[in-house]
N, C-alpha and C. Protein backbone atom coordinates (compact mmCIF):
# COMPACT_ATOMS: atom_id res chain seq x y z
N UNK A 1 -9.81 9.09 -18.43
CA UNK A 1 -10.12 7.70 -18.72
C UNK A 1 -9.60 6.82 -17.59
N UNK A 2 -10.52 5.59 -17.24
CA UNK A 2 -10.13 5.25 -16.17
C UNK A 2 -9.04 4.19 -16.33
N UNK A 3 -7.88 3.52 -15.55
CA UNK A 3 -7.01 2.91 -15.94
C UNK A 3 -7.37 1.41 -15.00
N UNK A 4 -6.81 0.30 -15.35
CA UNK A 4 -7.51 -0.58 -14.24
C UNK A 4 -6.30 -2.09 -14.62
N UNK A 5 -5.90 -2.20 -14.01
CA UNK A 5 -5.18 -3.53 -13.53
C UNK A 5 -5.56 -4.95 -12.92
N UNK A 6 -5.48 -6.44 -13.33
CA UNK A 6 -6.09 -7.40 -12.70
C UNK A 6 -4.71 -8.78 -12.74
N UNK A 7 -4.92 -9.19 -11.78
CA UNK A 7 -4.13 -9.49 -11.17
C UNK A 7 -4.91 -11.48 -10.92
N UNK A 8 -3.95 -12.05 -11.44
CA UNK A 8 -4.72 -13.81 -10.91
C UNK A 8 -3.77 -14.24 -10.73
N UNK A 9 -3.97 -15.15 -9.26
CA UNK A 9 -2.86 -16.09 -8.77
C UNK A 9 -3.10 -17.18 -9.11
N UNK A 10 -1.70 -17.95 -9.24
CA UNK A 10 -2.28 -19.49 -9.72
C UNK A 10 -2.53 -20.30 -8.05
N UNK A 11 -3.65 -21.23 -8.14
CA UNK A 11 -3.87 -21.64 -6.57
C UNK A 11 -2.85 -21.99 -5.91
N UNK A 12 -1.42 -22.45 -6.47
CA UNK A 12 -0.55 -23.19 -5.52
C UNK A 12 -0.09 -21.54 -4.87
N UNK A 13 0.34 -20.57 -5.64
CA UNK A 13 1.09 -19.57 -5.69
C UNK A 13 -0.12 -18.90 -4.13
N UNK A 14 -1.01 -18.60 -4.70
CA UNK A 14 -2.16 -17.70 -3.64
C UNK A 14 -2.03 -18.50 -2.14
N UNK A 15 -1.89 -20.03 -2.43
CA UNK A 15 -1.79 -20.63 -0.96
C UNK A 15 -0.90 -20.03 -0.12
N UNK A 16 0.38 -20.34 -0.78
CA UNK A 16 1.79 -20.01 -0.30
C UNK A 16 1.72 -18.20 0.43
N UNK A 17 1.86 -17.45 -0.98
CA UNK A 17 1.25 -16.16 -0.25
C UNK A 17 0.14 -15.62 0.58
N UNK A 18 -0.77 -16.17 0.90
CA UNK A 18 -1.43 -15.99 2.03
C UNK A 18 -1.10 -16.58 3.48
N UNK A 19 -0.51 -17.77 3.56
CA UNK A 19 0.31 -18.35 4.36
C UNK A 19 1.12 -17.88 5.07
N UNK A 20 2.17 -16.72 3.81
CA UNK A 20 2.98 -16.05 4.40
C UNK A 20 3.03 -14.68 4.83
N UNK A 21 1.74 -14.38 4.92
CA UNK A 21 1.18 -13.19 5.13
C UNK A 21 1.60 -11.96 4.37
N UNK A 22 1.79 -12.03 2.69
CA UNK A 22 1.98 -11.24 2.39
C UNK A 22 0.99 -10.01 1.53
N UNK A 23 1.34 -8.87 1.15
CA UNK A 23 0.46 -8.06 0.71
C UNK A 23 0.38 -7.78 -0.48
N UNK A 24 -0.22 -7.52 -1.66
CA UNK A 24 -0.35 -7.36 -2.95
C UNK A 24 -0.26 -5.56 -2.54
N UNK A 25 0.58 -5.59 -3.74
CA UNK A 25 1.27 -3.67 -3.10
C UNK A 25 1.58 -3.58 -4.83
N UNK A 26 1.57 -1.83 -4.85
CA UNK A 26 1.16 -1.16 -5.94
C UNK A 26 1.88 0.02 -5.66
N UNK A 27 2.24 0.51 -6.55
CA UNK A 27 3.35 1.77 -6.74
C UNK A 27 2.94 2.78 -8.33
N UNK A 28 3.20 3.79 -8.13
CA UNK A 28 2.35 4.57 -9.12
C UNK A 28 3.64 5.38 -9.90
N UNK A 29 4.49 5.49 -10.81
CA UNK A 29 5.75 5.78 -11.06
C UNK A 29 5.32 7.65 -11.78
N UNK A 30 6.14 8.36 -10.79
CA UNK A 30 6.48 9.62 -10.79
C UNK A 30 7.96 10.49 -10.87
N UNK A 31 7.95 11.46 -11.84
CA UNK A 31 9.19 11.68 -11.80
C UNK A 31 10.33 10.58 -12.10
N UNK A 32 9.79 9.59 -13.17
CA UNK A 32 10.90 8.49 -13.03
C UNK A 32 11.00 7.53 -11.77
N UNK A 33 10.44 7.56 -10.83
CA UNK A 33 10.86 6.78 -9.85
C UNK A 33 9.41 6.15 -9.12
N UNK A 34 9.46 5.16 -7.93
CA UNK A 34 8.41 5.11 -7.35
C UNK A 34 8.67 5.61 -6.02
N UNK A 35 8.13 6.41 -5.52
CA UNK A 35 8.56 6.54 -4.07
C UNK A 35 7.89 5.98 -2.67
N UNK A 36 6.65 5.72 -3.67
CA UNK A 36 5.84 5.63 -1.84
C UNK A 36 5.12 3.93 -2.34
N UNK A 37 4.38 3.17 -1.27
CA UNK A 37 3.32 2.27 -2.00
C UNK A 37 2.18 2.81 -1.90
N UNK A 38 1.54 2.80 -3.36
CA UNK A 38 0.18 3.70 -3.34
C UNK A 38 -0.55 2.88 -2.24
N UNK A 39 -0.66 2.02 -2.67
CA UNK A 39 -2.18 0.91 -1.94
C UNK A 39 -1.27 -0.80 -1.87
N UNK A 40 -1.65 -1.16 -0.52
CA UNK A 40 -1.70 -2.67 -0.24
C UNK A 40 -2.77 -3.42 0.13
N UNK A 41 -2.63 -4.35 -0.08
CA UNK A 41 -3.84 -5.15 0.43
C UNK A 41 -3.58 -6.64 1.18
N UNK A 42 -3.91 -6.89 2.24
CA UNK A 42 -3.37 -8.16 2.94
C UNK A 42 -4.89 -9.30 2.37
N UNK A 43 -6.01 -8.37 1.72
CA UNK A 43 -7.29 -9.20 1.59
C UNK A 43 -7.60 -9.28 -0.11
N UNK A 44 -6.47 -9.57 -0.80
CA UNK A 44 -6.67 -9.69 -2.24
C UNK A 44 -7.34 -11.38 -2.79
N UNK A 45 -7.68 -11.48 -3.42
CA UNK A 45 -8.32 -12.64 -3.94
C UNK A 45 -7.62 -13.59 -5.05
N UNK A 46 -7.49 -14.68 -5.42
CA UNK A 46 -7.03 -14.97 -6.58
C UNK A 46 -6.99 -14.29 -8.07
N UNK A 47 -7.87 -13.56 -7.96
CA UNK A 47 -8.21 -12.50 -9.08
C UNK A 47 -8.62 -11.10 -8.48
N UNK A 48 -8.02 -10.48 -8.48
CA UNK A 48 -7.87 -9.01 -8.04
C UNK A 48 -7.89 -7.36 -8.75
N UNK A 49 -8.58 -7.11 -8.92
CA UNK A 49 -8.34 -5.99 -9.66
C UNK A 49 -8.34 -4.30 -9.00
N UNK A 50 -7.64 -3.42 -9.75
CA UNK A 50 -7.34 -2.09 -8.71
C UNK A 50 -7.27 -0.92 -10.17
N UNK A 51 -8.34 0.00 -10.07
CA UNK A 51 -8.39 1.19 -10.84
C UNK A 51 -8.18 2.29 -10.13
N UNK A 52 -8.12 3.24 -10.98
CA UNK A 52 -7.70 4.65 -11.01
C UNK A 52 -7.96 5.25 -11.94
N UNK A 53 -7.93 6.82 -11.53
CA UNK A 53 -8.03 7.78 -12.52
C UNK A 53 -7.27 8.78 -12.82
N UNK A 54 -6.82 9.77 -13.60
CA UNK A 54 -5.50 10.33 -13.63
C UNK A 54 -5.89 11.36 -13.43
N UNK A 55 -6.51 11.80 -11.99
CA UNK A 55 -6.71 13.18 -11.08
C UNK A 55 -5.76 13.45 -9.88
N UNK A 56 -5.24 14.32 -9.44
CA UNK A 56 -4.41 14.07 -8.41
C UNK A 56 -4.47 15.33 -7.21
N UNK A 57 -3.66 15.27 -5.83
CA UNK A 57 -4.13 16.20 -5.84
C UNK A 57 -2.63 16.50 -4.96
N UNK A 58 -2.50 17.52 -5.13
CA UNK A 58 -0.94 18.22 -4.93
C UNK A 58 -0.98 18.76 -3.59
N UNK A 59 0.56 18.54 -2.30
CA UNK A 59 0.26 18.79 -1.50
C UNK A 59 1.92 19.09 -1.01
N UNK A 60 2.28 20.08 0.24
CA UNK A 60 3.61 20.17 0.39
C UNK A 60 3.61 19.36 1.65
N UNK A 61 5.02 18.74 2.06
CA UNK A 61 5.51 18.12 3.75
C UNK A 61 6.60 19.17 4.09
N UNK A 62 6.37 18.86 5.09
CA UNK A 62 7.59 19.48 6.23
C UNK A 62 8.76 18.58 6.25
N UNK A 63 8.73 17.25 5.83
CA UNK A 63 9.80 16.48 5.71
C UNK A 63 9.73 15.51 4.60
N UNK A 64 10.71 14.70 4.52
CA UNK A 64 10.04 13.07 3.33
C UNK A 64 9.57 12.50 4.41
N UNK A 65 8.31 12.98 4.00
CA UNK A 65 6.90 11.43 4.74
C UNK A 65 5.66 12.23 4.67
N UNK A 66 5.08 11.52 3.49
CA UNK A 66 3.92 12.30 2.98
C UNK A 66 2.78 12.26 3.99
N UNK A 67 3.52 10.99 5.54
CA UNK A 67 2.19 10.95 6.21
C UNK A 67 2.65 12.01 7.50
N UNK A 68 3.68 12.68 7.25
CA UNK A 68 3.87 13.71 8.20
C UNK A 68 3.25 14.98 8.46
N UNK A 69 3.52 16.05 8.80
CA UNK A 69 2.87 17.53 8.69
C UNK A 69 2.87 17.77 6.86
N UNK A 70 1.64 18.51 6.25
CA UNK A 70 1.47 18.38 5.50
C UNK A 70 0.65 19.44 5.83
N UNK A 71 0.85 19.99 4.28
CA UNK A 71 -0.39 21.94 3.66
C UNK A 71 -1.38 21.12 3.61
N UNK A 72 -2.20 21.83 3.21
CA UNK A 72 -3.36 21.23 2.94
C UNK A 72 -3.40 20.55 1.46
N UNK A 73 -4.41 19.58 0.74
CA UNK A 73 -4.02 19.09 -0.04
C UNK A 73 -5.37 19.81 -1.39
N UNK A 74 -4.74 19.94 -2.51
CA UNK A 74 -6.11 20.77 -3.88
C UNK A 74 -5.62 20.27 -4.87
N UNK A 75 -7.46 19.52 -5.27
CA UNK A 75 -7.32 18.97 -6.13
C UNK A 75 -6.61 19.20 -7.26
N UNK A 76 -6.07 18.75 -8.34
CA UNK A 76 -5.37 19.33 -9.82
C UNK A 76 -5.21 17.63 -10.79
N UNK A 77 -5.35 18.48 -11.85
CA UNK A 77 -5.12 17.87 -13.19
C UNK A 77 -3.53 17.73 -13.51
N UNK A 78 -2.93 17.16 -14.86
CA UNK A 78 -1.95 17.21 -15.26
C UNK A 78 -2.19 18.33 -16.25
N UNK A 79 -1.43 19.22 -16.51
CA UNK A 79 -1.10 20.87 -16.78
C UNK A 79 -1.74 21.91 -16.36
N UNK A 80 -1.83 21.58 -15.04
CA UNK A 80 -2.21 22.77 -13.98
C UNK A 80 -1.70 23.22 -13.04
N UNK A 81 -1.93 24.35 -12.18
CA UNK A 81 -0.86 24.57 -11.19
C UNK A 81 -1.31 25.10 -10.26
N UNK A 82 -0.44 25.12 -8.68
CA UNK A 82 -1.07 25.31 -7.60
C UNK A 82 -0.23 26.21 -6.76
N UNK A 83 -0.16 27.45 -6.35
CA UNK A 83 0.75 28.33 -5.73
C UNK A 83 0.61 27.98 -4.26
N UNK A 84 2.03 27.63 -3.53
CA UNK A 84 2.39 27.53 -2.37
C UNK A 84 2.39 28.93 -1.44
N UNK A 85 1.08 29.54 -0.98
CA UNK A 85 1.57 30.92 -0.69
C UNK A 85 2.62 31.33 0.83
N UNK A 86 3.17 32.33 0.72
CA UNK A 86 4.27 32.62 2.28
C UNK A 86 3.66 31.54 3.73
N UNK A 87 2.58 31.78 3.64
CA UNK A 87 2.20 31.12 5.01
C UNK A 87 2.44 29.72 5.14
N UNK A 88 2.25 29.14 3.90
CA UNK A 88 1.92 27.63 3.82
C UNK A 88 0.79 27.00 3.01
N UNK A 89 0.13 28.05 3.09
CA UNK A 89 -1.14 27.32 2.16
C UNK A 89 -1.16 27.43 0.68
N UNK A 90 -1.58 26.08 -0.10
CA UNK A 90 -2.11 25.70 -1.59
C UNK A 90 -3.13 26.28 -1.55
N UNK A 91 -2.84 27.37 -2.87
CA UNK A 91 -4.23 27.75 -3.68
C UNK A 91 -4.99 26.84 -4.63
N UNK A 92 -6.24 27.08 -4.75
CA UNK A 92 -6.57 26.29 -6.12
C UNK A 92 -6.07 25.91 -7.19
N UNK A 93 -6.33 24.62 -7.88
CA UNK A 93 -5.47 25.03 -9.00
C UNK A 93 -5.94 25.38 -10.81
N UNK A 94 -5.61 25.93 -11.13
CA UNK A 94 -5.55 26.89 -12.00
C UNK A 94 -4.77 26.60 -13.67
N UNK A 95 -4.93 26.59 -14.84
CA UNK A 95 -4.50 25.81 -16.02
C UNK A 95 -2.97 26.67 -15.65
N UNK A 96 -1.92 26.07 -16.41
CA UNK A 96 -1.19 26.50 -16.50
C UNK A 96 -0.07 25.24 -16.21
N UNK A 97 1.20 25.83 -17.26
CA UNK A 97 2.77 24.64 -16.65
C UNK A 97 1.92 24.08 -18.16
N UNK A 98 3.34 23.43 -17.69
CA UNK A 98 3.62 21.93 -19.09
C UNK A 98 2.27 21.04 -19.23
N UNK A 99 2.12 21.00 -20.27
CA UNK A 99 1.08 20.03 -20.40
C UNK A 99 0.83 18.74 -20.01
N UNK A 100 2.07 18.13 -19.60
CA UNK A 100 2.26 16.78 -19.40
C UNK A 100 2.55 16.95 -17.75
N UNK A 101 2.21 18.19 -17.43
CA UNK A 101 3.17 17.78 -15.84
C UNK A 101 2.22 18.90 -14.70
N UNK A 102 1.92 18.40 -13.19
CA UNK A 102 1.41 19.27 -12.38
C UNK A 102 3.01 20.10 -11.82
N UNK A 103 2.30 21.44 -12.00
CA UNK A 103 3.37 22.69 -11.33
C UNK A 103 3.19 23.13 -10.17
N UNK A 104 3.74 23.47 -9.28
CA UNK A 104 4.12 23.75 -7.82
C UNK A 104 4.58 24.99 -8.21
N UNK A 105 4.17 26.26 -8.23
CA UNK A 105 4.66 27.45 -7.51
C UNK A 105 4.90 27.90 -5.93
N UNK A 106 6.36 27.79 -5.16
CA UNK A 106 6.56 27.98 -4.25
C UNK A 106 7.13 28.76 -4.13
N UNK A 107 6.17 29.81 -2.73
CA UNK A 107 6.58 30.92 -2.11
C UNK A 107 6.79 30.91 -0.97
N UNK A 108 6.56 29.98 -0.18
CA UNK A 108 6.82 29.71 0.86
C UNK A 108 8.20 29.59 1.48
N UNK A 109 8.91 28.37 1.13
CA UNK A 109 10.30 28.62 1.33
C UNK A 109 10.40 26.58 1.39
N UNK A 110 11.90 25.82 1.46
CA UNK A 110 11.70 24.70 1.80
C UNK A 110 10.79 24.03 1.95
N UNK A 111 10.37 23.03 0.68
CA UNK A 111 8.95 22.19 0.93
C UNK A 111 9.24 20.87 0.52
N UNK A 112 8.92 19.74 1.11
CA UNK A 112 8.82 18.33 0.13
C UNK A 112 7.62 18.29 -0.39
N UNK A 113 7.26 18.87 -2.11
CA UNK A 113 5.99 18.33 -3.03
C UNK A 113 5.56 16.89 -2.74
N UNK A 114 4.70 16.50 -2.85
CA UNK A 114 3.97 15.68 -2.79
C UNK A 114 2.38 15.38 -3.49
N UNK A 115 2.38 14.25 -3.91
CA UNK A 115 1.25 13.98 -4.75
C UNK A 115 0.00 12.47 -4.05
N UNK A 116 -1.30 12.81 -4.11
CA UNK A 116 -1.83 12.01 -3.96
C UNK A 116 -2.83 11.97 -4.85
N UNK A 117 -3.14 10.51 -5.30
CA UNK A 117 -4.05 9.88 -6.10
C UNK A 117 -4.98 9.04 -5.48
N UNK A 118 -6.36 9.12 -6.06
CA UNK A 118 -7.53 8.19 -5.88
C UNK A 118 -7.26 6.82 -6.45
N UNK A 119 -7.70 5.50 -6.10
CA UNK A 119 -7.62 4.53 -6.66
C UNK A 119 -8.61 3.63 -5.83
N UNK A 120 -9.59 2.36 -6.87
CA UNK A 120 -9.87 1.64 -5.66
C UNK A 120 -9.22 0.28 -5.92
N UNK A 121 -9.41 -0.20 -4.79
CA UNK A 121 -8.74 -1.84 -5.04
C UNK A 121 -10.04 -2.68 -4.85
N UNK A 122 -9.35 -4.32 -4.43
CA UNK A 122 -9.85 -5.68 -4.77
C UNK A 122 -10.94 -5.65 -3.39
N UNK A 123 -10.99 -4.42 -2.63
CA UNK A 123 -12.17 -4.76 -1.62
C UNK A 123 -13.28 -3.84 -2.32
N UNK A 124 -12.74 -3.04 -3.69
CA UNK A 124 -13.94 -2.36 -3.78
C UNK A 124 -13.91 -0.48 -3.12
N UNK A 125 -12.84 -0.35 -2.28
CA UNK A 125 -13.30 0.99 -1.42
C UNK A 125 -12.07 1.57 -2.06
N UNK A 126 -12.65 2.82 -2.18
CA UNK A 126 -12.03 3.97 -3.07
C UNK A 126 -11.48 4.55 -2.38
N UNK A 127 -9.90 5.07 -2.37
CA UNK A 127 -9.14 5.69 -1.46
C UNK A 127 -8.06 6.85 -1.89
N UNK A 128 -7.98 7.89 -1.28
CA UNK A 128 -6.44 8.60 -1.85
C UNK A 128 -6.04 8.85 -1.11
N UNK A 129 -4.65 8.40 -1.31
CA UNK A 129 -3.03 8.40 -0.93
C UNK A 129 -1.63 8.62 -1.46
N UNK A 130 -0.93 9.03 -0.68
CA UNK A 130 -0.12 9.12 -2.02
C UNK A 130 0.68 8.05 -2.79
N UNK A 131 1.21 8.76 -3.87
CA UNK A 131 1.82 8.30 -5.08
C UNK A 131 3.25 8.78 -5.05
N UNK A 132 3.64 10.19 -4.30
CA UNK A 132 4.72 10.79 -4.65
C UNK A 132 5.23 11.37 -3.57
N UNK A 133 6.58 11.34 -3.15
CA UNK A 133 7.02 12.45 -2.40
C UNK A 133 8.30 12.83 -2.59
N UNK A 134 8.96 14.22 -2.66
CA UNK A 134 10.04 14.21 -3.03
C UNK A 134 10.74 13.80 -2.16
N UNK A 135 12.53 13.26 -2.39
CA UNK A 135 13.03 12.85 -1.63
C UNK A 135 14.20 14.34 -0.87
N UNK A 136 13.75 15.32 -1.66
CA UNK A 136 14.77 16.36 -0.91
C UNK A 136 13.75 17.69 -1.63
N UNK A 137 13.95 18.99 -0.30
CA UNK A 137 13.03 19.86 -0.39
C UNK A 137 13.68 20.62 -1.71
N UNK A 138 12.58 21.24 -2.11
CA UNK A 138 12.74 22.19 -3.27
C UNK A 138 12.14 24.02 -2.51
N UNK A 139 13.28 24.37 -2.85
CA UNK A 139 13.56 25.99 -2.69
C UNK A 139 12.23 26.93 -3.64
N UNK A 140 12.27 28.56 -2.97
CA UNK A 140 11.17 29.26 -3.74
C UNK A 140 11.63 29.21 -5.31
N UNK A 141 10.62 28.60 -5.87
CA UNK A 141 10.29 28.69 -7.39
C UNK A 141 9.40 28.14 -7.70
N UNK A 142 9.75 27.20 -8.92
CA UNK A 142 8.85 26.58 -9.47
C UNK A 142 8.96 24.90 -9.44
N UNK A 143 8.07 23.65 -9.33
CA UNK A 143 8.66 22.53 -9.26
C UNK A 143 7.42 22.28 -10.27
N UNK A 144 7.93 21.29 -11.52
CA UNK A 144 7.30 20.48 -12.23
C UNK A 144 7.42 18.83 -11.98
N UNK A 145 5.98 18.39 -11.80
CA UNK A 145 5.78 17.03 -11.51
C UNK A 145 5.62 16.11 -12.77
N UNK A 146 5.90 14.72 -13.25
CA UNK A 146 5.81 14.48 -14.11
C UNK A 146 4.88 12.89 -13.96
N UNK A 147 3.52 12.86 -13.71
CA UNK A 147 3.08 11.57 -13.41
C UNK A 147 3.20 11.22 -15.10
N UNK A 148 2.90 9.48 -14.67
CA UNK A 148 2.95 8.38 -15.77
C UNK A 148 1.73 7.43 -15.73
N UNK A 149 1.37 6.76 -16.59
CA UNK A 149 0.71 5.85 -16.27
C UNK A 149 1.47 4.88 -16.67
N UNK A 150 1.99 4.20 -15.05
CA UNK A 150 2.59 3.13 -15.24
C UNK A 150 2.78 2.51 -13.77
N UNK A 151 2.52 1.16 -13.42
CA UNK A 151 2.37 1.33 -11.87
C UNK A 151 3.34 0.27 -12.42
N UNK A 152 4.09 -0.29 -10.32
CA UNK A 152 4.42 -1.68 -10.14
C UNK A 152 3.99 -2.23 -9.22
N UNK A 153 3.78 -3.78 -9.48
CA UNK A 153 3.60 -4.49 -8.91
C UNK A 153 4.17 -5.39 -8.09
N UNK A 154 3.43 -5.84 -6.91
CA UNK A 154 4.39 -6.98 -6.09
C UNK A 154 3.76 -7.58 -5.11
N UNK A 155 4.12 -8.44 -4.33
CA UNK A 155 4.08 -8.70 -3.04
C UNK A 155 4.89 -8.77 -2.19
N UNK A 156 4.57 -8.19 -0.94
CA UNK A 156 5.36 -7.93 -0.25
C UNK A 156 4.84 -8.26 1.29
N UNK A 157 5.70 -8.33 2.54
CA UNK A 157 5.78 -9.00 3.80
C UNK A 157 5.51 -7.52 3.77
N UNK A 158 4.55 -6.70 5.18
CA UNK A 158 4.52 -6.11 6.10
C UNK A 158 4.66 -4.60 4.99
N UNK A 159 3.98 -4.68 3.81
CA UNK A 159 4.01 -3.97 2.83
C UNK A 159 2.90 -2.50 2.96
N UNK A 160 3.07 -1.59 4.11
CA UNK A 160 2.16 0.07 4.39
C UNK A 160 1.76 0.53 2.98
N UNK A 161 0.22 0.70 3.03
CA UNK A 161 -0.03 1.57 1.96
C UNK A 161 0.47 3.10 2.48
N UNK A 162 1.26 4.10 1.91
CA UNK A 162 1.77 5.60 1.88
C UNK A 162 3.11 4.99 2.44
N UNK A 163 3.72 3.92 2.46
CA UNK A 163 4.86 3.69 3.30
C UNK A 163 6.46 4.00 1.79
N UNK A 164 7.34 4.89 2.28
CA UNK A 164 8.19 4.88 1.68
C UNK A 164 9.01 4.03 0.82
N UNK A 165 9.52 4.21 -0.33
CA UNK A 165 10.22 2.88 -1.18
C UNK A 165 11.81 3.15 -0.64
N UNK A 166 12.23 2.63 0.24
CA UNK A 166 13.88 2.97 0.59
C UNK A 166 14.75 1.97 -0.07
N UNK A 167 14.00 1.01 -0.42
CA UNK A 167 14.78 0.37 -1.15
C UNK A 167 14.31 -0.65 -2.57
N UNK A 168 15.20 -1.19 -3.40
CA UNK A 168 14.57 -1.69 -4.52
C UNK A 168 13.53 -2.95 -4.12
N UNK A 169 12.57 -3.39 -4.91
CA UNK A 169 11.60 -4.10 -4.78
C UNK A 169 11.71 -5.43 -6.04
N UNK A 170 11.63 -6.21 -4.88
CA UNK A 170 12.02 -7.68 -5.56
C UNK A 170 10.97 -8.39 -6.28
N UNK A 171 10.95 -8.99 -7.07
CA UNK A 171 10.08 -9.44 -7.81
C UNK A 171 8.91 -8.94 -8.03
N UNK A 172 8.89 -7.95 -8.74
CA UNK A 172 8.11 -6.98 -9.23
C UNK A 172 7.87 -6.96 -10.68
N UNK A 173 6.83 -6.41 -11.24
CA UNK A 173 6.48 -6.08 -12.67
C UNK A 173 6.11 -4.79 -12.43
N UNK A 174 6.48 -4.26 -13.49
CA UNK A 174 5.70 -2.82 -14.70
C UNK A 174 4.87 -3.06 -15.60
N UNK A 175 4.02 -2.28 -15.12
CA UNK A 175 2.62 -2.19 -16.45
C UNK A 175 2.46 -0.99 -17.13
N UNK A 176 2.87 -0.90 -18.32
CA UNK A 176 2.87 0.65 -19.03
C UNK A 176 1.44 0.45 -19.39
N UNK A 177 0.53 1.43 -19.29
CA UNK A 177 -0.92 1.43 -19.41
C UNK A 177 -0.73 3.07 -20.56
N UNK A 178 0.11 4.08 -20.61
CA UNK A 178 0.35 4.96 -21.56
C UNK A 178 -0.91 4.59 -22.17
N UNK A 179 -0.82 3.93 -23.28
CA UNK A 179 -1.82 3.76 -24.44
C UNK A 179 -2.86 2.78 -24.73
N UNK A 180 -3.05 2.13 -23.00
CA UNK A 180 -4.24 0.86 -22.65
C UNK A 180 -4.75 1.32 -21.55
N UNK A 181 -6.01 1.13 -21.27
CA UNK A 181 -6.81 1.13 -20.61
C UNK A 181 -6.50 0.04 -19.15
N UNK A 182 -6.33 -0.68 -19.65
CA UNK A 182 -6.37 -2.27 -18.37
C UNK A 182 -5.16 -3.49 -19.05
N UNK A 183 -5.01 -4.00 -18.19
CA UNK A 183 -4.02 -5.20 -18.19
C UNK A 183 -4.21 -5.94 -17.26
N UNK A 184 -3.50 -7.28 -17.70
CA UNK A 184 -3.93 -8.68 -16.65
C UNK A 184 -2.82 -8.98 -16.68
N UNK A 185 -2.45 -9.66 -15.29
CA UNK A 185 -1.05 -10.10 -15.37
C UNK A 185 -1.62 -11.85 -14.85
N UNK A 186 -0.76 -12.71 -14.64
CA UNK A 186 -0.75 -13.64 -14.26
C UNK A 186 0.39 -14.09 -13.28
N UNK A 187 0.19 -14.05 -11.51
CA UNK A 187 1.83 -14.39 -10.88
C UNK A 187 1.24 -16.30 -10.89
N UNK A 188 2.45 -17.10 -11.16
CA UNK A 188 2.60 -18.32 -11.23
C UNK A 188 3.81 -18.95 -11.26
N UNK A 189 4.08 -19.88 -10.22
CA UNK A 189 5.40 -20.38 -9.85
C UNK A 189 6.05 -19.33 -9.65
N UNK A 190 5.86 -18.30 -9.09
CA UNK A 190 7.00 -17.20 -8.24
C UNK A 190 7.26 -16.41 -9.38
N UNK A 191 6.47 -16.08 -10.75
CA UNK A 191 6.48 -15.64 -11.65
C UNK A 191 5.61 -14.74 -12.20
N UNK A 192 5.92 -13.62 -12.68
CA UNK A 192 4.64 -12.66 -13.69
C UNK A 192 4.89 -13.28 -15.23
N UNK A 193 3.35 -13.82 -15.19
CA UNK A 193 3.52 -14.26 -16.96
C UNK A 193 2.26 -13.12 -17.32
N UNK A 194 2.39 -12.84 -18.54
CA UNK A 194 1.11 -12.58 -19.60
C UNK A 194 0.30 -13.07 -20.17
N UNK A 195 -0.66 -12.98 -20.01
CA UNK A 195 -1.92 -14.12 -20.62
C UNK A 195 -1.41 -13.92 -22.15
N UNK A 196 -1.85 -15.16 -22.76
CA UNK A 196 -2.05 -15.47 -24.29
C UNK A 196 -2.95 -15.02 -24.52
């Protein structure tokens, strides 16, 4: 089911932030945390909206930076799984693991998991990037991923879509979408309100 977020600035608010060249940025919460920004946009509109779907597709790094050397990337669902074989390469993936979570079988040796998701935004163009990267490698076994539907929101100065979260993010909202489809937020006076 598709999930979808919309976003309206009040005009004084949209002036100011475009002025200051900032980016409407989006974070996709994994494993408890956000690590990367899924998607930014420096060309958002007073009313903006950004969907997704909860397909993903699982991939290992050579370091934390999902835009670094990287396996190749296969597609997967949430309770499916994808074997890291000796060489380096992701197999297909295949049912199996927790129901709620994509599994990483690694044989390889030292890997940072990593996850990327499709989403499109407020220009319309459909993109995948990631959502996830671990912040420290995981050894031969097994790694369970635990996506959410729950993104955050913000704006931000000089804000990379795949660019790392190193640090906390200021004036931000959470949207638990779990058991909704879409949500609207409203930023006004330097504020996230909820529509009535």
């Amino acid at each position: 089911m598709s999930k979808s977020v919309t976003i309206q600035i009040d005009a004084g608010d949209y002036k100011i932030l475009k002025a200051g060249h900032y980016m409407l940025c989006f974070a996709k919460k994994i494993e408890d945390t956000y690590a990367v920004i899924w998607q930014s946009y420096d060309n958002f509109f007073a009313e903006s909206s950004f969907s997704w779907l909860p397909s993903y597709q699982l991939f290992g790094a050579s370091t934390f930076n999902p835009i670094a050397g990287q396996t190749n990337a296969v597609n997967i669902m949430v309770g499916q799984q994808a074997t890291l074989d000796s060489s380096g390469t992701l197999g297909s993936a295949v049912e199996g693991g927790p129901p709620d979570q994509i599994t990483m079988i690694n044989n390889y040796g030292p890997i940072y998991p990593g996850l990327n998701c499709t989403s499109t935004g407020p220009d319309g163009v459909q993109r995948t990037t990631p959502v996830f990267a671990a912040r420290d490698p995981i050894v031969l076994g097994v790694e369970q991923l635990k996506p959410t539907e729950q993104v955050k929101v913000w704006f931000q100065q000089h804000g990379a879509s795949s660019m790392l979260l190193y640090r906390a993010i200021s004036n931000a909202v959470e949207i638990d979408l779990t058991t909704l489809d879409s949500a609207t937020l409203i930023f006004q006076n330097g504020s996230w309100v909820t529509p009535v």
